[in-house]
Structures are given as structure tokens and as C-alpha cells.
C-alpha atoms as a PDB file:
ATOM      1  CA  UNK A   1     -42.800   6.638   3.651  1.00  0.00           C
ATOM      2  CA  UNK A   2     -42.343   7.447   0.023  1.00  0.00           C
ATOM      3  CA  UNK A   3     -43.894   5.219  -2.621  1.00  0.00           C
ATOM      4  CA  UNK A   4     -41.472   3.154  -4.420  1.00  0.00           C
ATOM      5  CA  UNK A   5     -41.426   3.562  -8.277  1.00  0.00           C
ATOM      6  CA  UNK A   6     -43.930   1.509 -10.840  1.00  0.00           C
ATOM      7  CA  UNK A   7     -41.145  -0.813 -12.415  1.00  0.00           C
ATOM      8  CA  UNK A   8     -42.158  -2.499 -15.632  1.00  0.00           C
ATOM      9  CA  UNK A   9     -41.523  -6.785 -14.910  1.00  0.00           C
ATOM     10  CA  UNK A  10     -38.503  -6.237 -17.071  1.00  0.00           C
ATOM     11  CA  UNK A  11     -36.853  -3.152 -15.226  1.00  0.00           C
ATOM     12  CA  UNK A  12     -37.461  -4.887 -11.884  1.00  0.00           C
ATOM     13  CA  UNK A  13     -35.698  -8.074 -13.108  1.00  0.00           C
ATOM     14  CA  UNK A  14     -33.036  -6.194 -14.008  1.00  0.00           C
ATOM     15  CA  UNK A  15     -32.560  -4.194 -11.431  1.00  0.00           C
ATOM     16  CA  UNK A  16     -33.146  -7.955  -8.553  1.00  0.00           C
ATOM     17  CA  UNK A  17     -30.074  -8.449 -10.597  1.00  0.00           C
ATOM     18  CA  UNK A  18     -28.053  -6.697 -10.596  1.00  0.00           C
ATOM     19  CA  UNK A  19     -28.758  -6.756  -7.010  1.00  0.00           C
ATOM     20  CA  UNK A  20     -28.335  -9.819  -6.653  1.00  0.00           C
ATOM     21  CA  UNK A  21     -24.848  -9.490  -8.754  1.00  0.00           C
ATOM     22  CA  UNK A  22     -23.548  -6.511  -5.889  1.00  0.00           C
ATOM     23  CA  UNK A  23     -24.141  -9.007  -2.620  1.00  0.00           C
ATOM     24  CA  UNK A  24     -21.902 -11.824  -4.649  1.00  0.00           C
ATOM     25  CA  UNK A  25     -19.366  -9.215  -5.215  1.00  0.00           C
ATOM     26  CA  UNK A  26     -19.545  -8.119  -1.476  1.00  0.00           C
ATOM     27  CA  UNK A  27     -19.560 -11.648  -0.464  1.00  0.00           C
ATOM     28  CA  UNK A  28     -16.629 -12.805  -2.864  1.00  0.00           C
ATOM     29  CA  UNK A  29     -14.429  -9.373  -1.401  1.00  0.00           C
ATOM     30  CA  UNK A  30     -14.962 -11.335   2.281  1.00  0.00           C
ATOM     31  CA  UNK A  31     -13.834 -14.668   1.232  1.00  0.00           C
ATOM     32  CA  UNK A  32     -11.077 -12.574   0.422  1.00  0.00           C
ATOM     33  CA  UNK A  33     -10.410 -10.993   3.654  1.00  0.00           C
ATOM     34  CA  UNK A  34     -11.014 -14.304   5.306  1.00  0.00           C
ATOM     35  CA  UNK A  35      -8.760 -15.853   3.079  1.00  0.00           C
ATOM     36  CA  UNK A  36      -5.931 -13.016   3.507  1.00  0.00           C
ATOM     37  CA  UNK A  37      -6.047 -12.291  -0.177  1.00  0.00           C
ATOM     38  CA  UNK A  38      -7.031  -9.047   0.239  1.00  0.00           C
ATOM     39  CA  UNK A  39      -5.793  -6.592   3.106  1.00  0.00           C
ATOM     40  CA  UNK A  40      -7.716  -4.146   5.178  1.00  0.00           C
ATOM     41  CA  UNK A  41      -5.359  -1.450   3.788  1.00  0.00           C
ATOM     42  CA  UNK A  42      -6.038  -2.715   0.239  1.00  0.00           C
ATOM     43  CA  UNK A  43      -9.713  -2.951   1.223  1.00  0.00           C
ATOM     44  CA  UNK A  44      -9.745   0.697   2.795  1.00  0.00           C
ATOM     45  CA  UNK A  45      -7.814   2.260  -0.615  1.00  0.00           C
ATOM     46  CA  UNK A  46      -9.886   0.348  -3.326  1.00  0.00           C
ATOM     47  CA  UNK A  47     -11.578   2.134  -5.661  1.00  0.00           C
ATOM     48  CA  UNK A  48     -13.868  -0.698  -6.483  1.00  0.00           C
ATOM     49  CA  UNK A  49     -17.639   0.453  -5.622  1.00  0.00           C
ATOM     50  CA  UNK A  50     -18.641  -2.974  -4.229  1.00  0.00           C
ATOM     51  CA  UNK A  51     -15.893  -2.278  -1.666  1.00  0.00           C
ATOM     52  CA  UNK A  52     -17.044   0.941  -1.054  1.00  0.00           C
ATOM     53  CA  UNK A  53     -20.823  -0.015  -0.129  1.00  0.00           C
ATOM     54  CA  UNK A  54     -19.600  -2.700   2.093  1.00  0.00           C
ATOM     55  CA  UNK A  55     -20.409  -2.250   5.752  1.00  0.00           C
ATOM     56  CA  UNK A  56     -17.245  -1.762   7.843  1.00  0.00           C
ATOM     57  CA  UNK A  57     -18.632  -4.232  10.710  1.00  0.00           C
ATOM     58  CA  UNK A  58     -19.206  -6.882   7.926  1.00  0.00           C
ATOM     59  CA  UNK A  59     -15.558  -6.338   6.905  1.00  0.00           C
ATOM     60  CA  UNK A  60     -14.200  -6.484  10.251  1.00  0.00           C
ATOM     61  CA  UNK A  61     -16.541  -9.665  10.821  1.00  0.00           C
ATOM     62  CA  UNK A  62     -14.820 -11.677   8.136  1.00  0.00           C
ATOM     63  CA  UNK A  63     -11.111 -11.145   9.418  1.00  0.00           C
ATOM     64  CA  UNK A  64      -9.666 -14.121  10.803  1.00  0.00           C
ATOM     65  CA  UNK A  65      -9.747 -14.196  14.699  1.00  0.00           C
ATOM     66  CA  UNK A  66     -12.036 -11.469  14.754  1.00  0.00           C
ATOM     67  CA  UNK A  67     -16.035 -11.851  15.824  1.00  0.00           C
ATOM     68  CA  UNK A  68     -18.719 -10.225  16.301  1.00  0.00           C
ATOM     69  CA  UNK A  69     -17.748  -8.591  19.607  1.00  0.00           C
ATOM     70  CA  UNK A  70     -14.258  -8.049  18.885  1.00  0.00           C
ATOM     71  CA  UNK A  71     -15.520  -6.279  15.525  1.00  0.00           C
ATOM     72  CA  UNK A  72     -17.820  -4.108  17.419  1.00  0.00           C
ATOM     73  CA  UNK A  73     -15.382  -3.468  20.141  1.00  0.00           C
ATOM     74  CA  UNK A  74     -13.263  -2.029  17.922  1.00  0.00           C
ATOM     75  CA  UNK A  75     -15.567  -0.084  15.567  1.00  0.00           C
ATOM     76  CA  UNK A  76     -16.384   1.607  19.622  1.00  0.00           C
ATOM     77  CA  UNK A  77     -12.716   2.083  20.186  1.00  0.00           C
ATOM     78  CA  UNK A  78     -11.846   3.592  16.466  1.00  0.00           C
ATOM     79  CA  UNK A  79     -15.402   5.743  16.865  1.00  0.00           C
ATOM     80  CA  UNK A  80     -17.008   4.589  13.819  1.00  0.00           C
ATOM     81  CA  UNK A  81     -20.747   3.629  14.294  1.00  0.00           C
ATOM     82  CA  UNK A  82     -22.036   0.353  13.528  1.00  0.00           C
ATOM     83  CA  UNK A  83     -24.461   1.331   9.932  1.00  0.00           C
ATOM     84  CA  UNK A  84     -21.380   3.399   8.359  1.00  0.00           C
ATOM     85  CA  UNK A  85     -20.001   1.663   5.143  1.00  0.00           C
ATOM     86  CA  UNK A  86     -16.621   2.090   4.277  1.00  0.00           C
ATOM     87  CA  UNK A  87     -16.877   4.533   1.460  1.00  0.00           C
ATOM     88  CA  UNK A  88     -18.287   6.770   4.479  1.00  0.00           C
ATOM     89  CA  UNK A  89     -14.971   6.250   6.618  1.00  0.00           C
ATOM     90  CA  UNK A  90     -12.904   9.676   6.853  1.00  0.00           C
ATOM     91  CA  UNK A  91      -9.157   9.975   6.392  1.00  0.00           C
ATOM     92  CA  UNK A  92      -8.335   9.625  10.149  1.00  0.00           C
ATOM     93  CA  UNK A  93     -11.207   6.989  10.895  1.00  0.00           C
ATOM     94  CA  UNK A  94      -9.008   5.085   8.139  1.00  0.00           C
ATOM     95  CA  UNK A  95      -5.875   5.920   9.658  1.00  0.00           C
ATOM     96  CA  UNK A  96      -7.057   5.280  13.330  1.00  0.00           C
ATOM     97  CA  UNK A  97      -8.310   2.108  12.647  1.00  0.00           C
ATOM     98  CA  UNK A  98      -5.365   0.622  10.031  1.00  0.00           C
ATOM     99  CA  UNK A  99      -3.135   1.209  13.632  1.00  0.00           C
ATOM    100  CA  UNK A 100      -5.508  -0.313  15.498  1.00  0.00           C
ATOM    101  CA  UNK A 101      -5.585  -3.931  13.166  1.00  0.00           C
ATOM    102  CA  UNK A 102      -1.660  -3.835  13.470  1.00  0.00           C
ATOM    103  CA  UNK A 103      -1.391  -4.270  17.073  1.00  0.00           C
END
């Protein structure tokens, strides 16, 4: 395993964050989900990065009526494995799985 890099105190403050600042962005675009603010289409098509590095179980987690089985069940079903964030979804994977959220 590779060393990580020798941070000065201030550079690794920064950088916890705006760490920190990404996971309440990822956790503010699943309120939205729950909520119904924001679609899964919308979601899929966004060109914001925090939507992008968001994992696509965690997304299909925080729909309403959907768990953690149901979520998995259909990642299985659409083919897309469980680690793959949704910047990392092909065209058809989108597709595929938009048409299998409107049944």
C-alpha cells in the first residue's frame, strides 16, 4: 500500500473539509430524493459532481418505499454492481434502470 502524502496541519484541515463539505452535499442530494424534490432522472442527468460521486445503491436506498434489499435487487436486475457510483453508470445502465423505477 502506497504511503499517503506528508500534509502540512493546514493542508490537511483543509482538505477534512472540504471533505467533510462533499458528504453534506451527498447527504442534502438524499433528503432530496427522499423528499421527491429531486428525481432519479434529474439525479442521473445532473452535472453537479457531488451527484456524480454518489454511490448508486445509496441513491436507490433513499427513495421512498425502497430498502436495502429492494435497492440491491434491483442494482442485480439492471446489472450494475454494488461499489459503482453514478458518474460510472453507462448510457444504457441509465436507460435500463430509469424503466425499471417507472414500473
Amino acid at each position: 500500500m502506497a504511503t499517503p502524502p506528508i500534509l502540512t496541519p493546514e493542508q490537511r484541515s483543509a482538505a477534512l473539509a472540504k471533505a467533510a463539505e462533499a458528504r453534506t452535499a451527498r447527504a442534502a442530494i438524499k433528503v432530496e430524493l427522499k423528499q421527491g424534490t429531486l428525481t432519479v432522472a434529474a439525479a442521473l442527468e445532473s452535472a453537479d459532481p457531488n451527484v456524480g460521486k454518489l454511490k448508486v445503491i445509496a441513491m436507490l436506498e433513499s427513495l421512498p418505499g425502497l430498502g436495502k434489499v429492494k435497492a440491491r435487487k434491483i442494482m442485480e436486475e439492471v446489472g450494475i454492481a454494488d461499489n459503482r457510483k453514478i458518474q460510472g453508470l453507462g448510457t444504457q445502465q441509465k436507460k435500463t434502470l430509469l424503466e425499471h423505477l417507472a414500473k
